[in-house]
N, C-alpha and C. Protein backbone atom coordinates (compact mmCIF):
# COMPACT_ATOMS: atom_id res chain seq x y z
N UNK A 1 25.26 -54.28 16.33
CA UNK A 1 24.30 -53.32 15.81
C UNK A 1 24.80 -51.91 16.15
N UNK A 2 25.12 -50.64 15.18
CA UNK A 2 24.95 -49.58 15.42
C UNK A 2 24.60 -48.84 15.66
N UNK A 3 25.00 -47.65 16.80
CA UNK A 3 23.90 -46.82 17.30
C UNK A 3 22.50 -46.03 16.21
N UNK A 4 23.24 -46.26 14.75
CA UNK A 4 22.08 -45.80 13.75
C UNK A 4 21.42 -46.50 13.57
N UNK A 5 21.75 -47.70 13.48
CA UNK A 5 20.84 -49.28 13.06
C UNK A 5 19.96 -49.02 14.03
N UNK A 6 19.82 -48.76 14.79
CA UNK A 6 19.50 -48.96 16.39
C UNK A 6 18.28 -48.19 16.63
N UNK A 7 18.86 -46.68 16.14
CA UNK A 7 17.71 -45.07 16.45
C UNK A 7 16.86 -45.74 14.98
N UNK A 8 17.02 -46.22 13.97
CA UNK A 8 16.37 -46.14 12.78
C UNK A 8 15.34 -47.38 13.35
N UNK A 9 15.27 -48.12 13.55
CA UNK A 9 14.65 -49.17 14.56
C UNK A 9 13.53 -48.21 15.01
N UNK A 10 14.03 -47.95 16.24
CA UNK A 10 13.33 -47.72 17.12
C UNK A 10 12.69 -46.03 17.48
N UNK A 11 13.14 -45.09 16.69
CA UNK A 11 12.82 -43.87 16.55
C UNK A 11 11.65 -43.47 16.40
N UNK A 12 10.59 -43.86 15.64
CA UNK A 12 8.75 -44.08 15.33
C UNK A 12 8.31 -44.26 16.97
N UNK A 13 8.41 -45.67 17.60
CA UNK A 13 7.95 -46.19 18.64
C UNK A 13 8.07 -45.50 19.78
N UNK A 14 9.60 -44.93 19.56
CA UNK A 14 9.80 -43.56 20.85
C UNK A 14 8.95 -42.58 20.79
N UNK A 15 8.61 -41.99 19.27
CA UNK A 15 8.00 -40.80 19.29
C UNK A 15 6.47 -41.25 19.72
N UNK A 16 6.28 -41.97 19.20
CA UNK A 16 4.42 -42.66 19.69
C UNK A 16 4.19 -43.11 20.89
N UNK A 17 5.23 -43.09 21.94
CA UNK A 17 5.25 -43.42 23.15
C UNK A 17 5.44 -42.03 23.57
N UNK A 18 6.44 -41.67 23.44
CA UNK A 18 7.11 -40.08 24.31
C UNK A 18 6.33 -39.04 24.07
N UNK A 19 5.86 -38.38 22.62
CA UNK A 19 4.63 -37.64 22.85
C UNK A 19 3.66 -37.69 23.86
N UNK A 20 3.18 -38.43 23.69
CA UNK A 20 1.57 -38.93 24.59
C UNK A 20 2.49 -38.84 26.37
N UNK A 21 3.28 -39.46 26.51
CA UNK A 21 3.99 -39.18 27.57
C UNK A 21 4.14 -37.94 28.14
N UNK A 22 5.07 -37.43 27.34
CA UNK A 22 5.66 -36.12 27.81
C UNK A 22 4.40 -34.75 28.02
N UNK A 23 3.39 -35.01 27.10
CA UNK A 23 2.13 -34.16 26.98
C UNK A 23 1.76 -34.41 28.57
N UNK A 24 1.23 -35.87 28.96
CA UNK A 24 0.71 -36.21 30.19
C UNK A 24 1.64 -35.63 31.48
N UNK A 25 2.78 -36.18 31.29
CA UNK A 25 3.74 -35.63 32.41
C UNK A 25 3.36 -33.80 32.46
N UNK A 26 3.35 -33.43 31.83
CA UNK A 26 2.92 -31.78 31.24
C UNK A 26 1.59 -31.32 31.76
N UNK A 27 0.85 -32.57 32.25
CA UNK A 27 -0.59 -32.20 32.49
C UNK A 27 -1.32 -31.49 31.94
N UNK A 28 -1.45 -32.09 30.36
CA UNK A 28 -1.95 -31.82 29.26
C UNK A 28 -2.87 -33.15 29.13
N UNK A 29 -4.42 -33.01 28.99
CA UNK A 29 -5.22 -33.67 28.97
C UNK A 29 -5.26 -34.76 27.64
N UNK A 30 -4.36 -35.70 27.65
CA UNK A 30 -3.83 -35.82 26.14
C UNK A 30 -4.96 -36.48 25.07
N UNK A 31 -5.67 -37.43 25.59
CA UNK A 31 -7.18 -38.02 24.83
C UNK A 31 -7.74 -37.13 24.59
N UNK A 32 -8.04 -35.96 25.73
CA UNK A 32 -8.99 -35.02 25.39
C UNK A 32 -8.48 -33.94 23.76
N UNK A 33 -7.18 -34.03 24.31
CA UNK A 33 -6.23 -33.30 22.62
C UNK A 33 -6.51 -33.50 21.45
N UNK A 34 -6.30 -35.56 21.74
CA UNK A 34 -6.50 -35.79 20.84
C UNK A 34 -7.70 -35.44 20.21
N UNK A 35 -9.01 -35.80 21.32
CA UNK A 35 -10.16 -36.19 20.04
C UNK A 35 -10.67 -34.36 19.72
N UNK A 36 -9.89 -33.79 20.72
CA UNK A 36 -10.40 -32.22 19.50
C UNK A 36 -9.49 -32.21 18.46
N UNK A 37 -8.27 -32.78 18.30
CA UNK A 37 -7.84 -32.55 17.47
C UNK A 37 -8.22 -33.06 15.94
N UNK A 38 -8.84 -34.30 15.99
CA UNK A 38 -9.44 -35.18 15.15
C UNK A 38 -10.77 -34.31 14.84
N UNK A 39 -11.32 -33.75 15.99
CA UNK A 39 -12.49 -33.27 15.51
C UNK A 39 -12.21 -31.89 14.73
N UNK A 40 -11.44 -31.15 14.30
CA UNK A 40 -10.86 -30.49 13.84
C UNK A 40 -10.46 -30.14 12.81
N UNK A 41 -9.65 -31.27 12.14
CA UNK A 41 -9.13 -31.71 11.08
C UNK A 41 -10.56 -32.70 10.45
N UNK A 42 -11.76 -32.60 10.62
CA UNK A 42 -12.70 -32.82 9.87
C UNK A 42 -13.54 -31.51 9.98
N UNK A 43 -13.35 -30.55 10.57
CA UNK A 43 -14.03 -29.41 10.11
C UNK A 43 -13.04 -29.09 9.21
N UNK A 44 -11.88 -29.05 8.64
CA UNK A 44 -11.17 -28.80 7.85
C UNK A 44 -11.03 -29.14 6.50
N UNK A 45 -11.11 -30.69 7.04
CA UNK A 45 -11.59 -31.67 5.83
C UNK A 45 -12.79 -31.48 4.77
N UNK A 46 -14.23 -30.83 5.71
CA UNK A 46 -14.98 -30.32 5.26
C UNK A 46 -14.62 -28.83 4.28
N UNK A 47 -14.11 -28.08 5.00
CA UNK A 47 -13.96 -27.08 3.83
C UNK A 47 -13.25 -27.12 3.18
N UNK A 48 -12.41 -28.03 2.96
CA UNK A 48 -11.31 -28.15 1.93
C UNK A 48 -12.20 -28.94 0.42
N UNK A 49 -13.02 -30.04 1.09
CA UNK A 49 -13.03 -30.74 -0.16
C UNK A 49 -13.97 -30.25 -1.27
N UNK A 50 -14.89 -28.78 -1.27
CA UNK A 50 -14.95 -28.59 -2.48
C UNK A 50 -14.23 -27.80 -3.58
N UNK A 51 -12.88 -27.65 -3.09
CA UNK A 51 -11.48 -26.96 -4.00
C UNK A 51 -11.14 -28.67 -4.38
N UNK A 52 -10.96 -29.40 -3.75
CA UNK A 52 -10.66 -30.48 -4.27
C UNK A 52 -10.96 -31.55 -5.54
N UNK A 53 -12.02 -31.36 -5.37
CA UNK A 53 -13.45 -31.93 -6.34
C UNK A 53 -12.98 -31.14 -7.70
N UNK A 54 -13.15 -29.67 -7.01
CA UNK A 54 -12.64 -28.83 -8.50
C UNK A 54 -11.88 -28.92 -9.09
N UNK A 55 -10.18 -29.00 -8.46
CA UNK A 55 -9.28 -29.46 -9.20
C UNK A 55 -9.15 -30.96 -9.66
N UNK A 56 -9.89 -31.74 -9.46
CA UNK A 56 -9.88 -33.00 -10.41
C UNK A 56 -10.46 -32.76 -11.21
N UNK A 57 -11.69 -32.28 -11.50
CA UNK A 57 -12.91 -32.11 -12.42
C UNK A 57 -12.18 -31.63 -13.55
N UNK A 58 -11.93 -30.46 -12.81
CA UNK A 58 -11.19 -29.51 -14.44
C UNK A 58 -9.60 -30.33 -15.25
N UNK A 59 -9.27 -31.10 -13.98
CA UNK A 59 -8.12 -31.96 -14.52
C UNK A 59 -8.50 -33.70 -15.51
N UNK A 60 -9.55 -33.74 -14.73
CA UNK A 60 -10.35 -34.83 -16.03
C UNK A 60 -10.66 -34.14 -17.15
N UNK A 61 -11.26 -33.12 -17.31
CA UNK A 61 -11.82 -32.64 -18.23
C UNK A 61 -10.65 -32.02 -19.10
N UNK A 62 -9.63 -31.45 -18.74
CA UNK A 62 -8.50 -31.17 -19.75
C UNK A 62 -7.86 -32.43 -20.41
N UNK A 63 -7.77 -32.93 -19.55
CA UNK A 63 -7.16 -34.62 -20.36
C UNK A 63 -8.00 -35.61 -20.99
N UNK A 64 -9.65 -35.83 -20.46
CA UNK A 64 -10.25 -36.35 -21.35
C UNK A 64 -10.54 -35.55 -22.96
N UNK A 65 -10.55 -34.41 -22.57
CA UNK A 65 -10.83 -33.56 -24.12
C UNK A 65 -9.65 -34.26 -24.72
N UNK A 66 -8.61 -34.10 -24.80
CA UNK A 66 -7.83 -34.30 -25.88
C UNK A 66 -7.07 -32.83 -25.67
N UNK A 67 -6.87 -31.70 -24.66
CA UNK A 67 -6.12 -30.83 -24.95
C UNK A 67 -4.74 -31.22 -24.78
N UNK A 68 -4.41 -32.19 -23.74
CA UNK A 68 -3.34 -32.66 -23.12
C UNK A 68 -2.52 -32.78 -24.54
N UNK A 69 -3.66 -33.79 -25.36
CA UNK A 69 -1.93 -34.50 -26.36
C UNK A 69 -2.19 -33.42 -27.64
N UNK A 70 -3.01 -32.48 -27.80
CA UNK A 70 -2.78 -31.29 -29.03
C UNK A 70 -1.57 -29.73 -27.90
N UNK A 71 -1.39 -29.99 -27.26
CA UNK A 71 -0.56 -29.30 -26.13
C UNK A 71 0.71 -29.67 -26.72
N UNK A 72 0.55 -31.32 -26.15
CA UNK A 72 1.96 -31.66 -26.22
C UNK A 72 2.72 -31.60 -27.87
N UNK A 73 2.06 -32.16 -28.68
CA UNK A 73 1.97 -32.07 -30.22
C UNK A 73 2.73 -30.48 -30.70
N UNK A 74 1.92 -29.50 -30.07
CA UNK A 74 2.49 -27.87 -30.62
C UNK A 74 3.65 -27.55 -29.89
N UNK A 75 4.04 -28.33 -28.88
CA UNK A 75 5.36 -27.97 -28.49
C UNK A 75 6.47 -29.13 -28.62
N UNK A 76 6.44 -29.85 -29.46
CA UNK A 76 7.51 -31.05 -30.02
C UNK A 76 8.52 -30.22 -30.34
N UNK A 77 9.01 -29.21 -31.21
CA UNK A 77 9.58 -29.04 -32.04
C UNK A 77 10.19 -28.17 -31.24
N UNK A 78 10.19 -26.89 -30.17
CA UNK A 78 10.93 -26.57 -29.06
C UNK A 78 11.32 -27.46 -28.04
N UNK A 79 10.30 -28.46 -27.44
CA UNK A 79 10.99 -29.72 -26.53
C UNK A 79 12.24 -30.39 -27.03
N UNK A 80 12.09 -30.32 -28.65
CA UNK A 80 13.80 -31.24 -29.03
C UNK A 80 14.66 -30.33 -28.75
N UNK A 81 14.71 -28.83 -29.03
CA UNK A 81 15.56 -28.07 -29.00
C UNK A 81 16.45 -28.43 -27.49
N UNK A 82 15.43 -28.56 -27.07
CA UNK A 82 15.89 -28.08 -25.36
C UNK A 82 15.85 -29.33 -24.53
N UNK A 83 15.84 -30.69 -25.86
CA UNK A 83 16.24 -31.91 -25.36
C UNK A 83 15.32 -32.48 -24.46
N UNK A 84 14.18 -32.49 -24.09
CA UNK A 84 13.30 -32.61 -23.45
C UNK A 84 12.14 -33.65 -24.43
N UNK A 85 11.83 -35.05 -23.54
CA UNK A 85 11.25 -35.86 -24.66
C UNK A 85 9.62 -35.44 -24.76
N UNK A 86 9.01 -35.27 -25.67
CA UNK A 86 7.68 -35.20 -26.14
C UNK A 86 7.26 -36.04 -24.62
N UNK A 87 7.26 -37.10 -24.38
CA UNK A 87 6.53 -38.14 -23.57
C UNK A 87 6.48 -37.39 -22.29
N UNK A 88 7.27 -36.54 -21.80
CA UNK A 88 7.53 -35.54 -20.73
C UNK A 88 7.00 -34.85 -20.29
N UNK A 89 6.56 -34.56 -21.57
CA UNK A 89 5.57 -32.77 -21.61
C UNK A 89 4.30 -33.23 -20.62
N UNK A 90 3.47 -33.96 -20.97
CA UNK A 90 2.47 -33.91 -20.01
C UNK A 90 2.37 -34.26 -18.42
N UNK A 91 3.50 -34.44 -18.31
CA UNK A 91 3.90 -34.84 -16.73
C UNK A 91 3.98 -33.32 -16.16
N UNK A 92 4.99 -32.42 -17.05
CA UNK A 92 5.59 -31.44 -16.75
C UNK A 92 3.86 -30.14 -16.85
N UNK A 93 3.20 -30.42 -17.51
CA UNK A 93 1.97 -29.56 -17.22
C UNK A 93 0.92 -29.87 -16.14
N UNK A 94 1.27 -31.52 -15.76
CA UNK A 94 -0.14 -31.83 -15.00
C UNK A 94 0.51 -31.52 -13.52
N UNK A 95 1.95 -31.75 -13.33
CA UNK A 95 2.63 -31.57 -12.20
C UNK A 95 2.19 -30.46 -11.49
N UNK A 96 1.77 -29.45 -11.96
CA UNK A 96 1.33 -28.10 -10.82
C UNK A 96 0.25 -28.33 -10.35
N UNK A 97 -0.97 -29.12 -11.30
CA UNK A 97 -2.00 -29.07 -11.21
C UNK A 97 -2.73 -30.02 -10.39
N UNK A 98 -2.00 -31.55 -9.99
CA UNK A 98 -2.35 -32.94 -9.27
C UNK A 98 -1.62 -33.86 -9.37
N UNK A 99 -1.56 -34.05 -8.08
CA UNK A 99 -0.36 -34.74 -8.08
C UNK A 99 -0.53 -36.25 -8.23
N UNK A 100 -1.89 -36.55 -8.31
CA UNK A 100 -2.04 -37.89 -8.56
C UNK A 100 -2.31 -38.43 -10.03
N UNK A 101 -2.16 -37.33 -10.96
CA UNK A 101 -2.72 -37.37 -12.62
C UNK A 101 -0.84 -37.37 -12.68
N UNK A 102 -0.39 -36.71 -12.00
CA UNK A 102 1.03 -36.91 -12.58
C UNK A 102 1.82 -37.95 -11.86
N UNK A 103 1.41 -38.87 -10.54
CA UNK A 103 1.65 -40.00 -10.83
C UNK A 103 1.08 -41.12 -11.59
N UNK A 104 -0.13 -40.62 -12.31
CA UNK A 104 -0.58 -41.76 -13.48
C UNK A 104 0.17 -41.61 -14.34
N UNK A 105 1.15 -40.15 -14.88
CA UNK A 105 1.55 -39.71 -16.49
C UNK A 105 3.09 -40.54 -15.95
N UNK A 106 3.38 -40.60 -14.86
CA UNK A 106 4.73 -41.27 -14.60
C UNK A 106 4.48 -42.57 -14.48
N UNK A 107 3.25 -42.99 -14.50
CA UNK A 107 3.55 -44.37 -14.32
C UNK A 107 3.23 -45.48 -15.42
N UNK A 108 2.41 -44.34 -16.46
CA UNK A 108 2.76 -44.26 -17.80
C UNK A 108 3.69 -44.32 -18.50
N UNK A 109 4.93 -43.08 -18.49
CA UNK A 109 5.99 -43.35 -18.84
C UNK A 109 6.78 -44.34 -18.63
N UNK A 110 6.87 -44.62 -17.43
CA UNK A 110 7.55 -45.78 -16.75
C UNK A 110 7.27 -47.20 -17.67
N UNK A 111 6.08 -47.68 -17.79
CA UNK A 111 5.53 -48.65 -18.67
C UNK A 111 6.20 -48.57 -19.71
N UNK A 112 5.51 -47.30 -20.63
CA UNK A 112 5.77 -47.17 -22.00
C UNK A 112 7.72 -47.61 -22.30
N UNK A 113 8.20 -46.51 -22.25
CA UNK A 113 9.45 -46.30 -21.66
C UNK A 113 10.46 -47.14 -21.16
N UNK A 114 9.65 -47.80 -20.03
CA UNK A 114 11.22 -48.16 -19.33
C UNK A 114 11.59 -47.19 -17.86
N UNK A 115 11.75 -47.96 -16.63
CA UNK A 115 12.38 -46.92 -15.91
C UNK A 115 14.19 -46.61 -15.88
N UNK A 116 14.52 -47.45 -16.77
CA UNK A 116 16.08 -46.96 -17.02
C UNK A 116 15.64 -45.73 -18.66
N UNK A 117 14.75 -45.26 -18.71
CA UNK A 117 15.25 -45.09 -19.87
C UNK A 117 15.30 -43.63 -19.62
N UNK A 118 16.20 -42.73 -20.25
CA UNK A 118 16.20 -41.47 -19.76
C UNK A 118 14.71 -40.46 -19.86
N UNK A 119 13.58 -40.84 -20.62
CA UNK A 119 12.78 -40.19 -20.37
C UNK A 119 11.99 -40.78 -18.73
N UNK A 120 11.98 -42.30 -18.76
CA UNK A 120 11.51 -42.69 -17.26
C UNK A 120 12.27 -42.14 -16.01
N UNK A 121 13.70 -42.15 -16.21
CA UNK A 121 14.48 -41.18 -15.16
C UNK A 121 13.91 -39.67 -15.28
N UNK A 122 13.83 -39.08 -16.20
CA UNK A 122 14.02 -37.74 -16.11
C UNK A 122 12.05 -37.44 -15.60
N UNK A 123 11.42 -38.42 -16.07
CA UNK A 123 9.74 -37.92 -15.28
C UNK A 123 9.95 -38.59 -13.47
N UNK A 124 10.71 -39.53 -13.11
CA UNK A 124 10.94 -39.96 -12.07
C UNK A 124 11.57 -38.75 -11.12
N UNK A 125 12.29 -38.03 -11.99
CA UNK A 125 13.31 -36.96 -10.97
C UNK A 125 12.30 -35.92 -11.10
N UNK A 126 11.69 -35.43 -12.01
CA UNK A 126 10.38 -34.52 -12.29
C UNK A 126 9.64 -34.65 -11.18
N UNK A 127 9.20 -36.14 -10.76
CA UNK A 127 8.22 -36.05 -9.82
C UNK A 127 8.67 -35.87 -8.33
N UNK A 128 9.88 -35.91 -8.18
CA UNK A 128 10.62 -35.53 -7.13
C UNK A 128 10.92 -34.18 -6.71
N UNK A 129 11.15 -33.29 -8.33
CA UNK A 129 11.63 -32.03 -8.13
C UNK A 129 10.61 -30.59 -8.05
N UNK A 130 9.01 -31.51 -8.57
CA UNK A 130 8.56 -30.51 -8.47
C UNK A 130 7.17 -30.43 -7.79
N UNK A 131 6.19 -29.88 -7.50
CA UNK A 131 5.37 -29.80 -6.64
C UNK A 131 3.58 -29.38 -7.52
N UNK A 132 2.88 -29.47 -6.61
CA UNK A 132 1.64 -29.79 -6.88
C UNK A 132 1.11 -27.91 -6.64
N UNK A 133 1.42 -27.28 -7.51
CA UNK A 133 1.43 -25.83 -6.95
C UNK A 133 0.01 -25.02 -7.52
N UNK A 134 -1.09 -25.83 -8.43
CA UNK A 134 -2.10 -25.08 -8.33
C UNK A 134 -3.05 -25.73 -7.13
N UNK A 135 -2.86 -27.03 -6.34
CA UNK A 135 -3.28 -28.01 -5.86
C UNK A 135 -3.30 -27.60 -4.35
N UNK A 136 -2.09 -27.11 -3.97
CA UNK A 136 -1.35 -26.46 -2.85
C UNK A 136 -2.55 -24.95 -2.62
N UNK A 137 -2.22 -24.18 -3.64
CA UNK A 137 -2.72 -23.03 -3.52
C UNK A 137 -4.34 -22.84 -3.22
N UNK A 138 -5.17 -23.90 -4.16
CA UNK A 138 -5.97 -23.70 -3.90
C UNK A 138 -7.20 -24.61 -2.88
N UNK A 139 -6.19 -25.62 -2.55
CA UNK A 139 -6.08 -26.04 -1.08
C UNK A 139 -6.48 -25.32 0.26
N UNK A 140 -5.21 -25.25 -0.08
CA UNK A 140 -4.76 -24.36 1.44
C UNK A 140 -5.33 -23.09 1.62
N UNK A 141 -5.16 -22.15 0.52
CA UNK A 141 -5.57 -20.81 0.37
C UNK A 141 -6.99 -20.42 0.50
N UNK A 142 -7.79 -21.63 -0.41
CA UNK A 142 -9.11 -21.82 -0.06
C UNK A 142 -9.58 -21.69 1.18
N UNK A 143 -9.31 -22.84 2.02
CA UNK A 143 -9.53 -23.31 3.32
C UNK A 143 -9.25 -22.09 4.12
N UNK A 144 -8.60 -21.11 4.07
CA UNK A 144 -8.35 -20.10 5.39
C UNK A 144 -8.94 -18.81 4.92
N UNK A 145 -9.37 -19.21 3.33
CA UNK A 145 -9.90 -17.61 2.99
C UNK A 145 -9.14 -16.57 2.52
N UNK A 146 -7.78 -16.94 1.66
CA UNK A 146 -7.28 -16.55 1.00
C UNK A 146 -7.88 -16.12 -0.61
N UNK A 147 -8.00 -15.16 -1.03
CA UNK A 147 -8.39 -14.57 -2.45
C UNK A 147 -7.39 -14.73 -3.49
N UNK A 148 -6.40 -13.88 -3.01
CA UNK A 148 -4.88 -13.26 -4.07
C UNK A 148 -3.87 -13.90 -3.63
N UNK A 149 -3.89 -14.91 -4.77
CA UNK A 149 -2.65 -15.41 -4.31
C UNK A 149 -1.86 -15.39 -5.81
N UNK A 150 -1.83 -14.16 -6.41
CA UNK A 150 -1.33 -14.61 -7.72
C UNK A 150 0.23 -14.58 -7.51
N UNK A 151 0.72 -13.96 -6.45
CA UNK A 151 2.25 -14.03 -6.49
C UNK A 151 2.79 -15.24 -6.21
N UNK A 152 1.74 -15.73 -5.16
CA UNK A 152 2.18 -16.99 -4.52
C UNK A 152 2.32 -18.08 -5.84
N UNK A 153 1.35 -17.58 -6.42
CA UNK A 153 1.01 -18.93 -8.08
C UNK A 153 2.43 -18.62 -8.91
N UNK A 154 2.39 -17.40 -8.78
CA UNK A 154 4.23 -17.26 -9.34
C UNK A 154 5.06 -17.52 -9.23
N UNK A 155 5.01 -17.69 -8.03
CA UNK A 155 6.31 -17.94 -7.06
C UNK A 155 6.40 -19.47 -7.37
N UNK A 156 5.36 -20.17 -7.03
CA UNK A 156 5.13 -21.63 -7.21
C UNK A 156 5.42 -22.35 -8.55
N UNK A 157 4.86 -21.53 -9.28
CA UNK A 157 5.31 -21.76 -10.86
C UNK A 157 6.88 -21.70 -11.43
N UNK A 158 7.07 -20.28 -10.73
CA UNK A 158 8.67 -20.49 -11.26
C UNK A 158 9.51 -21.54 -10.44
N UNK A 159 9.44 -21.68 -8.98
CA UNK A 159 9.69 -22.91 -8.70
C UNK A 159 9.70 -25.11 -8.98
N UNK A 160 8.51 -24.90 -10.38
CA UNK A 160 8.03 -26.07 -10.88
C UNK A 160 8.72 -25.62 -12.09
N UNK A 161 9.16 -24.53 -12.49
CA UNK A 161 10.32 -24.37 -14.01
C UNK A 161 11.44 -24.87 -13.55
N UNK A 162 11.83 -24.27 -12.27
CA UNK A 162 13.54 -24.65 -11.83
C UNK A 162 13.71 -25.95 -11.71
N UNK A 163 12.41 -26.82 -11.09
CA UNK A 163 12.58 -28.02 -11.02
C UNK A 163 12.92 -28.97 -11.91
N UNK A 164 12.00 -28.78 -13.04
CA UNK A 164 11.79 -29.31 -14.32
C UNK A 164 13.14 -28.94 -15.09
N UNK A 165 13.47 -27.97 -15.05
CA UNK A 165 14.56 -27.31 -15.94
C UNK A 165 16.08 -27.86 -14.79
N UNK A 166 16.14 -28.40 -13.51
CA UNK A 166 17.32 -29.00 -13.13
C UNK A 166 17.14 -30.19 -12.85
N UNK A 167 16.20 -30.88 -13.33
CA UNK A 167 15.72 -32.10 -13.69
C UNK A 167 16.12 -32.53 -14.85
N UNK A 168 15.80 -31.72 -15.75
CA UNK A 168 16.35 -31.87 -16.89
C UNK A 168 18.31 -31.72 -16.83
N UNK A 169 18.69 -30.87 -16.39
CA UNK A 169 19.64 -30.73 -16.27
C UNK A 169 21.00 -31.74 -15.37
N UNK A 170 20.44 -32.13 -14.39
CA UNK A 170 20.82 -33.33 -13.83
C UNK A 170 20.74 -34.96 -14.68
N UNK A 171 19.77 -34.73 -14.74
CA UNK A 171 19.46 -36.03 -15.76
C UNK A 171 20.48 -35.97 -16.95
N UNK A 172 20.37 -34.82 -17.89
CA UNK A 172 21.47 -35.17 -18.85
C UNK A 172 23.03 -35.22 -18.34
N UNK A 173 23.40 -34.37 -17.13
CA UNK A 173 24.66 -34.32 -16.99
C UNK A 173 24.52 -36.63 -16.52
N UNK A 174 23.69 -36.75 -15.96
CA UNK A 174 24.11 -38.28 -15.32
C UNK A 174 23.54 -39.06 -16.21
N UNK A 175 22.87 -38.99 -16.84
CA UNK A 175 21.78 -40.58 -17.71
C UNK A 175 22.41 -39.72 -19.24
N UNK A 176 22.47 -38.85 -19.47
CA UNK A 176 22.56 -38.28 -21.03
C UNK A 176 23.43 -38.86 -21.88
């Protein structure tokens, strides 16, 4: 057995032992840590979850309307240009917005599709490359009392283009 075989083993069990350890050796009250810490992360829990609620709501409600597939529909005809399959598009809009509507649209594709097929690769690497960035923002930003975060939404956004767009780009140089 190799010393990697070995740390990959047993690396979890060290840390769940040696924390709690090393805290105590430290004379750090470590139960007591814990349960403020738990108690904590449900005052948190609490103010987080009505941003949460919201972003599903409005994310049911865009996809049950029917905007999702008149979306995808008006942009067919630039998606071929730029080689990008119709079936894509809605992964690539819900992706900023939840990250669990865009593992339904991938696991959709996947079905429909095929996961060898270059649109199932290219929403597979999609969901790898890009991030949950109205989800994030109004998360997190919520919770501490953040207002303005429009740069941050920018920032986040153009980061879910680069993704998508070297997603795309990877994919055709390897599956294309």
């Amino acid at each position: 057995m190799t010393v990697l075989h070995w740390l990959s083993e047993w690396v979890v069990p060290i840390l769940i032992c040696g924390i709690p350890l090393y805290g105590f050796l430290r004379g750090v009250p470590v139960y007591e840590s814990f349960v403020e810490g738990g108690r904590e992360g449900l005052r948190i829990a609490a103010r987080i979850l009505p941003y949460m609620i919201g972003i599903f709501v409005a994310m049911g409600v865009f996809t049950a309307s029917g905007a999702m597939d008149l979306l995808s529909g008006a942009f067919s005809g630039l998606l071929h240009l730029i080689g990008l399959p119709a079936e894509v598009l809605p992964l690539a809009l819900v992706r900023p917005l939840s990250g669990s509507s865009a593992l339904g649209i991938t696991a959709s594709i996947l079905h429909e599709q095929g996961p060898d097929s270059f649109a199932g690769r290219l929403a597979s690497t999609m969901q790898g490359s890009t991030d949950t960035t109205f989800y994030v923002l109004s998360l997190y930003f919520g919770s501490v009392g953040i207002r303005r975060g429009r740069h941050a939404a920018l920032a986040g956004l153009l980061g879910d283009l680069a993704g998508i767009l070297a997603s795309l780009y990877v994919c055709r140089l390897f599956f294309g």
